[in-house]
N, C-alpha and C. Protein backbone atom coordinates (compact mmCIF):
# COMPACT_ATOMS: atom_id res chain seq x y z
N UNK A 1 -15.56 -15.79 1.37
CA UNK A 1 -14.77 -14.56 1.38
C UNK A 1 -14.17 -14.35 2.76
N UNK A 2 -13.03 -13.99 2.60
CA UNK A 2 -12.08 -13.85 4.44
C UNK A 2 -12.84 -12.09 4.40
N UNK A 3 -12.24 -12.07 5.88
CA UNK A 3 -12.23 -10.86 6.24
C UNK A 3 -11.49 -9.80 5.60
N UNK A 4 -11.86 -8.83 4.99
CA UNK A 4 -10.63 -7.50 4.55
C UNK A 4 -10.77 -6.07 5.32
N UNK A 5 -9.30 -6.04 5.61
CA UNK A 5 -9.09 -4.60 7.05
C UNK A 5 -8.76 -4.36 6.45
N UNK A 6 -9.08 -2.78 6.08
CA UNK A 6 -8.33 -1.55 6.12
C UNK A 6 -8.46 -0.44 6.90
N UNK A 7 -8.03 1.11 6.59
CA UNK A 7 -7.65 2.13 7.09
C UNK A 7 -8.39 3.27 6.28
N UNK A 8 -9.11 3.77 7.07
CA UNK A 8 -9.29 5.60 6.20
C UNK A 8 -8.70 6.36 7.27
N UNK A 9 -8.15 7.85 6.89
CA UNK A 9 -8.13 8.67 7.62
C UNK A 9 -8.57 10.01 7.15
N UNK A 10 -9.00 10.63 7.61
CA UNK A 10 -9.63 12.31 7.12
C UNK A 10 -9.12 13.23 8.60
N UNK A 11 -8.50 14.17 8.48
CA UNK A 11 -8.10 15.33 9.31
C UNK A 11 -7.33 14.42 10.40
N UNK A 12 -8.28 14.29 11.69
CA UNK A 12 -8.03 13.67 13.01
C UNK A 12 -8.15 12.34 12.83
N UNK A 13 -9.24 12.20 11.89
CA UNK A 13 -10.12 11.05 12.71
C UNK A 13 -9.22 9.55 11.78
N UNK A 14 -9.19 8.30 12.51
CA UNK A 14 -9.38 7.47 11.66
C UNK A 14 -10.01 5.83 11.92
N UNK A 15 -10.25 5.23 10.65
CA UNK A 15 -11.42 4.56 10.69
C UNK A 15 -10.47 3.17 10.40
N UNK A 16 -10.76 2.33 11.28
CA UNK A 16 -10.48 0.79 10.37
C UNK A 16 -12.08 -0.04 10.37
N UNK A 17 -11.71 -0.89 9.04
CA UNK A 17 -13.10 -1.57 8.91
C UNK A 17 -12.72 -2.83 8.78
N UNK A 18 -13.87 -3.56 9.11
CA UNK A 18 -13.45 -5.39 8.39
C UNK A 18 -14.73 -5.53 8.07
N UNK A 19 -14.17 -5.92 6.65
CA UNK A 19 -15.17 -5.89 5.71
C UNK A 19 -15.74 -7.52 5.40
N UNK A 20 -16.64 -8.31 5.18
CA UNK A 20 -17.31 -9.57 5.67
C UNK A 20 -18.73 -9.20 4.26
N UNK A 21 -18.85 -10.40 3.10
CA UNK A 21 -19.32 -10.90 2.53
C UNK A 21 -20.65 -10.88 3.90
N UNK A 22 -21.80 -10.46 3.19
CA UNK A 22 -23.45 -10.65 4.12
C UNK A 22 -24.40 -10.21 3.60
N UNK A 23 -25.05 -9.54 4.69
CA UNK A 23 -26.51 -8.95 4.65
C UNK A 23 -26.58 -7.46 4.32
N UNK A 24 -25.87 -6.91 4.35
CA UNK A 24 -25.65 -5.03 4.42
C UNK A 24 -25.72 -4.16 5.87
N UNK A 25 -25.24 -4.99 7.02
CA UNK A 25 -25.18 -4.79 8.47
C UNK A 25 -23.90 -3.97 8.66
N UNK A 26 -24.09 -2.66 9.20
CA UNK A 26 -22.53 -2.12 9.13
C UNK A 26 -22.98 -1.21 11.28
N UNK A 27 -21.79 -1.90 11.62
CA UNK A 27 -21.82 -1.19 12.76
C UNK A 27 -20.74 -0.70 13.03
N UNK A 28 -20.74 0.60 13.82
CA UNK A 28 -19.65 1.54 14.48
C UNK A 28 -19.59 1.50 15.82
N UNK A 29 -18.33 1.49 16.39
CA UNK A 29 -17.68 1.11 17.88
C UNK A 29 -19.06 0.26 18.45
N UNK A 30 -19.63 -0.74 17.95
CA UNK A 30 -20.29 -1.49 18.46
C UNK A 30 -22.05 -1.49 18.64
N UNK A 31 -22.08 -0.20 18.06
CA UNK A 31 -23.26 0.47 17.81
C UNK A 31 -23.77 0.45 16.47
N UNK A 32 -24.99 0.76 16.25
CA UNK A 32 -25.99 0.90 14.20
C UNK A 32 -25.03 1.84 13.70
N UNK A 33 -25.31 1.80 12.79
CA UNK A 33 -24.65 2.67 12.01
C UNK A 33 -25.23 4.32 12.13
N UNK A 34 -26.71 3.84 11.90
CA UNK A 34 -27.58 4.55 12.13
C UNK A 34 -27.88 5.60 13.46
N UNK A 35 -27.44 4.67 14.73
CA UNK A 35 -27.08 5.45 15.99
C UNK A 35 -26.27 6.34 16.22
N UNK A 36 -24.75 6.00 15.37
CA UNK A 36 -24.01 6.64 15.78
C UNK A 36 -23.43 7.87 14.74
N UNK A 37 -23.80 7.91 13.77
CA UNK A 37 -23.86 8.76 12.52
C UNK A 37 -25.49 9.49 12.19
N UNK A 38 -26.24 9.92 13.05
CA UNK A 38 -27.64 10.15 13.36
C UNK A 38 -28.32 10.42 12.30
N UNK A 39 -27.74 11.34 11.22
CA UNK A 39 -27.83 12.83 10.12
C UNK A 39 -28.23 11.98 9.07
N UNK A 40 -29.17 12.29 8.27
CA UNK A 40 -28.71 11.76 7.21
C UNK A 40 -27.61 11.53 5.83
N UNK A 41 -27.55 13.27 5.78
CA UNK A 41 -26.48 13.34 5.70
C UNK A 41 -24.59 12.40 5.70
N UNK A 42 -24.83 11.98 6.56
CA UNK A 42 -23.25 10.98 6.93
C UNK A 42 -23.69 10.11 6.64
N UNK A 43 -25.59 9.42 6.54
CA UNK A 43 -25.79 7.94 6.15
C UNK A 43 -25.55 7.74 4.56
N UNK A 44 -25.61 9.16 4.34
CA UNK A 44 -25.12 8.93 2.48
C UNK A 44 -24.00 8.95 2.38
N UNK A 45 -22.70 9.46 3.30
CA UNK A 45 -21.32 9.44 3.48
C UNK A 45 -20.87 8.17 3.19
N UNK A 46 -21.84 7.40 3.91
CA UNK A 46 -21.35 6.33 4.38
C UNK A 46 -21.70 5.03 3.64
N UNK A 47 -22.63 5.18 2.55
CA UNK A 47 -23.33 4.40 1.11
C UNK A 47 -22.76 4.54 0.37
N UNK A 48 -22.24 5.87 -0.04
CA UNK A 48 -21.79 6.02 -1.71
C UNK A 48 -20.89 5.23 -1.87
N UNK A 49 -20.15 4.51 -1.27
CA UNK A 49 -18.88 3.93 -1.89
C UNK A 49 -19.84 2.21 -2.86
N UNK A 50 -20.98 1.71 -1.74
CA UNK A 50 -21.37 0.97 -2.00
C UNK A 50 -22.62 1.03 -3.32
N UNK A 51 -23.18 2.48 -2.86
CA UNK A 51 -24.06 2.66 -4.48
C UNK A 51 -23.47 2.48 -5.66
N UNK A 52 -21.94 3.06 -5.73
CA UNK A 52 -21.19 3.13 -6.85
C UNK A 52 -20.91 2.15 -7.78
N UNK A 53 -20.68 1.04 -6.51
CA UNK A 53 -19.94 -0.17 -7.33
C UNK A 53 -21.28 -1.43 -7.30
N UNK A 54 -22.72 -1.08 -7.16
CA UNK A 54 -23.80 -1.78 -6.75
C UNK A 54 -23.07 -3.30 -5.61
N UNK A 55 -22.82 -2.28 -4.93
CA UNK A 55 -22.64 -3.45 -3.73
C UNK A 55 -23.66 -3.26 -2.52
N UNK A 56 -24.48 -2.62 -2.43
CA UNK A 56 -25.73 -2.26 -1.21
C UNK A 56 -26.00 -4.01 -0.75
N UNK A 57 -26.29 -4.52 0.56
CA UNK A 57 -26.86 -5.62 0.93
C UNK A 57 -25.89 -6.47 0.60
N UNK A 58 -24.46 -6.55 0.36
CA UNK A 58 -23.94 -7.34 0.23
C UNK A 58 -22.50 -8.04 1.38
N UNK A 59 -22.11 -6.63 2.02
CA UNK A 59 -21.19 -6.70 2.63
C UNK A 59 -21.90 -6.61 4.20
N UNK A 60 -21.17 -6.90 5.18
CA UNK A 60 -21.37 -7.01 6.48
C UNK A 60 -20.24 -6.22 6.71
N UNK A 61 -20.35 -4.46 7.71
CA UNK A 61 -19.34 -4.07 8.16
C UNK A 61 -18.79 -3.83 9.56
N UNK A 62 -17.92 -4.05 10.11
CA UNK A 62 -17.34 -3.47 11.58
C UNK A 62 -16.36 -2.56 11.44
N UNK A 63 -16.58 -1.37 12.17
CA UNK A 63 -15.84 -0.35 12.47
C UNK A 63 -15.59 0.10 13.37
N UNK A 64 -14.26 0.25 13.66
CA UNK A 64 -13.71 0.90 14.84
C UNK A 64 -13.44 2.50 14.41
N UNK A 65 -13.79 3.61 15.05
CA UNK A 65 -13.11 4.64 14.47
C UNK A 65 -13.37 5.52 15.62
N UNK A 66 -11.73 5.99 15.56
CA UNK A 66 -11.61 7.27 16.82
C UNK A 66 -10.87 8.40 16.14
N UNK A 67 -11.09 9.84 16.94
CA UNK A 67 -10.55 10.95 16.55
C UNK A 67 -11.09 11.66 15.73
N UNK A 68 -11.03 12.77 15.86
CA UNK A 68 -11.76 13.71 15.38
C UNK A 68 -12.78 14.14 15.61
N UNK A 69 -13.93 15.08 14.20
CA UNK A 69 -15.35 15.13 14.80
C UNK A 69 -16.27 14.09 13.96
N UNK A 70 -17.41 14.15 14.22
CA UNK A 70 -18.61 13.66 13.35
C UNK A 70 -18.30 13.15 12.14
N UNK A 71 -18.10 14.70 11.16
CA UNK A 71 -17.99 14.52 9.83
C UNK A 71 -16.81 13.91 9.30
N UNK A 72 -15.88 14.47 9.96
CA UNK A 72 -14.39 13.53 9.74
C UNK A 72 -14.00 11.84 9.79
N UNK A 73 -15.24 11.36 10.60
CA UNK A 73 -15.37 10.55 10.35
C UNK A 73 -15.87 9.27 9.54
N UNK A 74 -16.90 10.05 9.60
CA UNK A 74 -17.61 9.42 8.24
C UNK A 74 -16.89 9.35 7.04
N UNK A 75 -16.43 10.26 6.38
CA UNK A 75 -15.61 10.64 5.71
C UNK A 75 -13.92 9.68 5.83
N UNK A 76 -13.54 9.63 7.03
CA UNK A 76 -12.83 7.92 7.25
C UNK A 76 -13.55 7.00 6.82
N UNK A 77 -14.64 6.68 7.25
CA UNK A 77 -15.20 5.23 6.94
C UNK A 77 -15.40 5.06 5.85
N UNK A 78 -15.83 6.22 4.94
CA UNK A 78 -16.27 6.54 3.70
C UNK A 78 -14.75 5.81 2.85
N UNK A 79 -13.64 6.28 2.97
CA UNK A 79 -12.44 5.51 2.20
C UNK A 79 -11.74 4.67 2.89
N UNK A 80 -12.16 4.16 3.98
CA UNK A 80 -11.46 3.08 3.91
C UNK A 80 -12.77 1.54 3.71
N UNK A 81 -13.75 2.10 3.54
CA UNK A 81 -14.77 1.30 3.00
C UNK A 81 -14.65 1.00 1.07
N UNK A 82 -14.14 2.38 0.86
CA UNK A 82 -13.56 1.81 -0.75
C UNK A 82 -12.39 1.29 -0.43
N UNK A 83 -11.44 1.74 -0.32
CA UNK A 83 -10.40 0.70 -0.14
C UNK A 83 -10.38 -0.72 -0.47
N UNK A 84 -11.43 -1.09 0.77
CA UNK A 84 -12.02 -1.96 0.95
C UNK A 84 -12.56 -3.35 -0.21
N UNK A 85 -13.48 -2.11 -0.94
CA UNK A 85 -14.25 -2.55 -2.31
C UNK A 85 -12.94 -2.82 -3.29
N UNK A 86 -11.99 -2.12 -3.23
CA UNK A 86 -11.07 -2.50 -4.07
C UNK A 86 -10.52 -3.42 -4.36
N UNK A 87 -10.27 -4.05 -2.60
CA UNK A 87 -9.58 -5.37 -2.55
C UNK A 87 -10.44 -6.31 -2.85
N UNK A 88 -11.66 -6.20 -3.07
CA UNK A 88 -12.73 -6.96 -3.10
C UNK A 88 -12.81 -7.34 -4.90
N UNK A 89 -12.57 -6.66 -5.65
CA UNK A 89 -12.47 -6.68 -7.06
C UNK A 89 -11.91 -5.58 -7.57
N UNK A 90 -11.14 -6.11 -8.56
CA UNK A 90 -10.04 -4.72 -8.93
C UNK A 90 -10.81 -3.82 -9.66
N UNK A 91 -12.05 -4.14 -10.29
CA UNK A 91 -12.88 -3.49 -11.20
C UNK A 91 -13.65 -2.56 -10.82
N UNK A 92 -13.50 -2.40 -9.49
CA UNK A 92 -14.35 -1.26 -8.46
C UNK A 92 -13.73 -0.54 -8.28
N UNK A 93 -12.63 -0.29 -8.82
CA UNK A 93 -11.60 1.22 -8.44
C UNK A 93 -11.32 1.92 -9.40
N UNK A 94 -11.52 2.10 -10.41
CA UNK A 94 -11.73 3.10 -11.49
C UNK A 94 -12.96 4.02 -11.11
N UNK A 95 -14.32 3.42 -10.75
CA UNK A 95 -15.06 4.33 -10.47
C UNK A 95 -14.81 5.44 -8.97
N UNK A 96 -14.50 4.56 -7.95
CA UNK A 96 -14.08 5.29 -6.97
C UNK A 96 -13.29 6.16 -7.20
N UNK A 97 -12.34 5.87 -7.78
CA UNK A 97 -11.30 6.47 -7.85
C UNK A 97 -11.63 8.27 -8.34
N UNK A 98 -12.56 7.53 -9.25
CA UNK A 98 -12.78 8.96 -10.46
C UNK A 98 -13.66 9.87 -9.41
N UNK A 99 -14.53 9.36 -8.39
CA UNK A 99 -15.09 10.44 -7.20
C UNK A 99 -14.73 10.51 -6.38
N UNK A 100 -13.42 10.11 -6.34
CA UNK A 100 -12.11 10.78 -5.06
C UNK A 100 -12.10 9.97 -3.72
N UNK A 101 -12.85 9.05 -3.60
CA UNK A 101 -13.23 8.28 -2.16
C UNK A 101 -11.71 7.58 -1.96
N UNK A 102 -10.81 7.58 -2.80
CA UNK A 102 -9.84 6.24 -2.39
C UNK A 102 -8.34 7.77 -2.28
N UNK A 103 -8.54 9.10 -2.53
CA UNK A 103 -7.72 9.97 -2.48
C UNK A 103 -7.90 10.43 -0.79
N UNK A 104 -6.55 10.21 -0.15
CA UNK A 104 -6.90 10.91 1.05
C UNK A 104 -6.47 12.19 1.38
N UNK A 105 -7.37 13.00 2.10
CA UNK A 105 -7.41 14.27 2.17
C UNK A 105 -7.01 15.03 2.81
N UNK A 106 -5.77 15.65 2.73
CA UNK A 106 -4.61 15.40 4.06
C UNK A 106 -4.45 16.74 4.96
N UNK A 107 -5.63 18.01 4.79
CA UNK A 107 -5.95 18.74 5.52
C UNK A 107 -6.12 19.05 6.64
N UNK A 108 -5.59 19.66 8.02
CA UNK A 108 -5.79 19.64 9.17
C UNK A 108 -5.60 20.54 10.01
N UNK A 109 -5.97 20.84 10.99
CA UNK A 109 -5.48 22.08 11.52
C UNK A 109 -4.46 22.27 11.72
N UNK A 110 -3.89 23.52 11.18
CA UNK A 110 -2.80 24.10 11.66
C UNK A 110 -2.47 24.27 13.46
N UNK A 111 -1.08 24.08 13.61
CA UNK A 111 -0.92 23.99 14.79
C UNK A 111 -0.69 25.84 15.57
N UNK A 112 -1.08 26.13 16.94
CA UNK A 112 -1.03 27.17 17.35
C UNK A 112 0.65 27.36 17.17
N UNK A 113 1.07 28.81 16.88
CA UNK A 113 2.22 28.85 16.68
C UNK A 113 2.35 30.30 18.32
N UNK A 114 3.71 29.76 18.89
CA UNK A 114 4.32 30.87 20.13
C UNK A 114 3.78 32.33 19.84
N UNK A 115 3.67 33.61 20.49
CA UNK A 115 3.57 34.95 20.42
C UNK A 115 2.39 35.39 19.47
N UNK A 116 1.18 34.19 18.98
CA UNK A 116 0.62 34.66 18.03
C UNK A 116 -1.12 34.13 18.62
N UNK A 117 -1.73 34.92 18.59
CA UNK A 117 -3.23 34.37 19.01
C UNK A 117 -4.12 32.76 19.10
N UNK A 118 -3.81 32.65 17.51
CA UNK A 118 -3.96 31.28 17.28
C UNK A 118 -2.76 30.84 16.07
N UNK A 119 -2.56 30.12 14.84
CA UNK A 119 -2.54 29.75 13.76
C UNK A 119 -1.75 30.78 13.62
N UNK A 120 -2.85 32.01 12.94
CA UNK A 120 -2.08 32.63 11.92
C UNK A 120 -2.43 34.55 12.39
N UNK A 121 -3.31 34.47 13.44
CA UNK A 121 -4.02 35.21 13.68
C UNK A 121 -3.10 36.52 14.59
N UNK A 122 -2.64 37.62 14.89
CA UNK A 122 -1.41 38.33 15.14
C UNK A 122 -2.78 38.80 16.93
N UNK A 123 -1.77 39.12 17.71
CA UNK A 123 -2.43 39.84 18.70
C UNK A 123 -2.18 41.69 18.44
N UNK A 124 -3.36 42.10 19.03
CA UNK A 124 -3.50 43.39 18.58
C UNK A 124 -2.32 44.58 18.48
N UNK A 125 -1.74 44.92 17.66
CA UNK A 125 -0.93 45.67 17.21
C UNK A 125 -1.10 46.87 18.34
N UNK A 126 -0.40 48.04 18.90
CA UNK A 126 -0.44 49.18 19.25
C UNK A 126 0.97 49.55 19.21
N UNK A 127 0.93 50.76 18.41
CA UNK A 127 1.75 51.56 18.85
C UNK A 127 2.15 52.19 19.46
N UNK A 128 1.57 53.14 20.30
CA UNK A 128 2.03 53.59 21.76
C UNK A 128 1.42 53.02 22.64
């Protein structure tokens, strides 16, 4: 099996992976997976794509991913790790698909707008 790159992105952040036929070894900017995603929480972020399609122990991953926070990231790695599975067999993307991992989520902060506090937020009104 060659190498397969792709791309997630969530809010800020985004993730490329190369994905490698192995052992179930997945590291981030050069670090465990485990190190750098601490929570458990994000370690399930970061499985489900592989519980889904029973791929656990099979793939070897590298990830680069910058921007954003914590969760945003994971949440990158999280689809571009299906992605991933996709290219890997076409038969793995119906299920993803149907729990949204391969839909990206194109939410982000609004930008501060001139004369206004933040966003959307007005500075305090007075009348006299």
């Amino acid at each position: 099996m060659q190498v397969i790159n792709t791309v997630g992105r969530r809010k800020t952040a985004v993730a490329r992976i190369y994905l490698t036929s192995g052992k179930g070894e997945m590291t981030v900017n050069g670090r465990k997976s485990s190190d750098y995603f601490p929570t458990e929480v994000l370690q399930i972020i970061l499985n489900q794509p592989f519980g889904l399609v029973n791929g656990e122990g099979k793939f070897d991953v590298k990830v680069n991913v910058r921007g954003g926070g914590i969760a945003g990231q994971a949440e990158a790695v999280r689809m571009a790790i299906s992605r991933a599975l996709c290219e890997v067999d076409t038969e793995n993307r119906p299920p993803l698909k149907k729990e949204g991992f391969l839909t990206r989520d194109s939410r982000m902060v609004e930008r501060k707008k001139y004369g206004r506090a933040k966003a959307r937020k007005r500075f305090q009104f007075s009348k006299r």
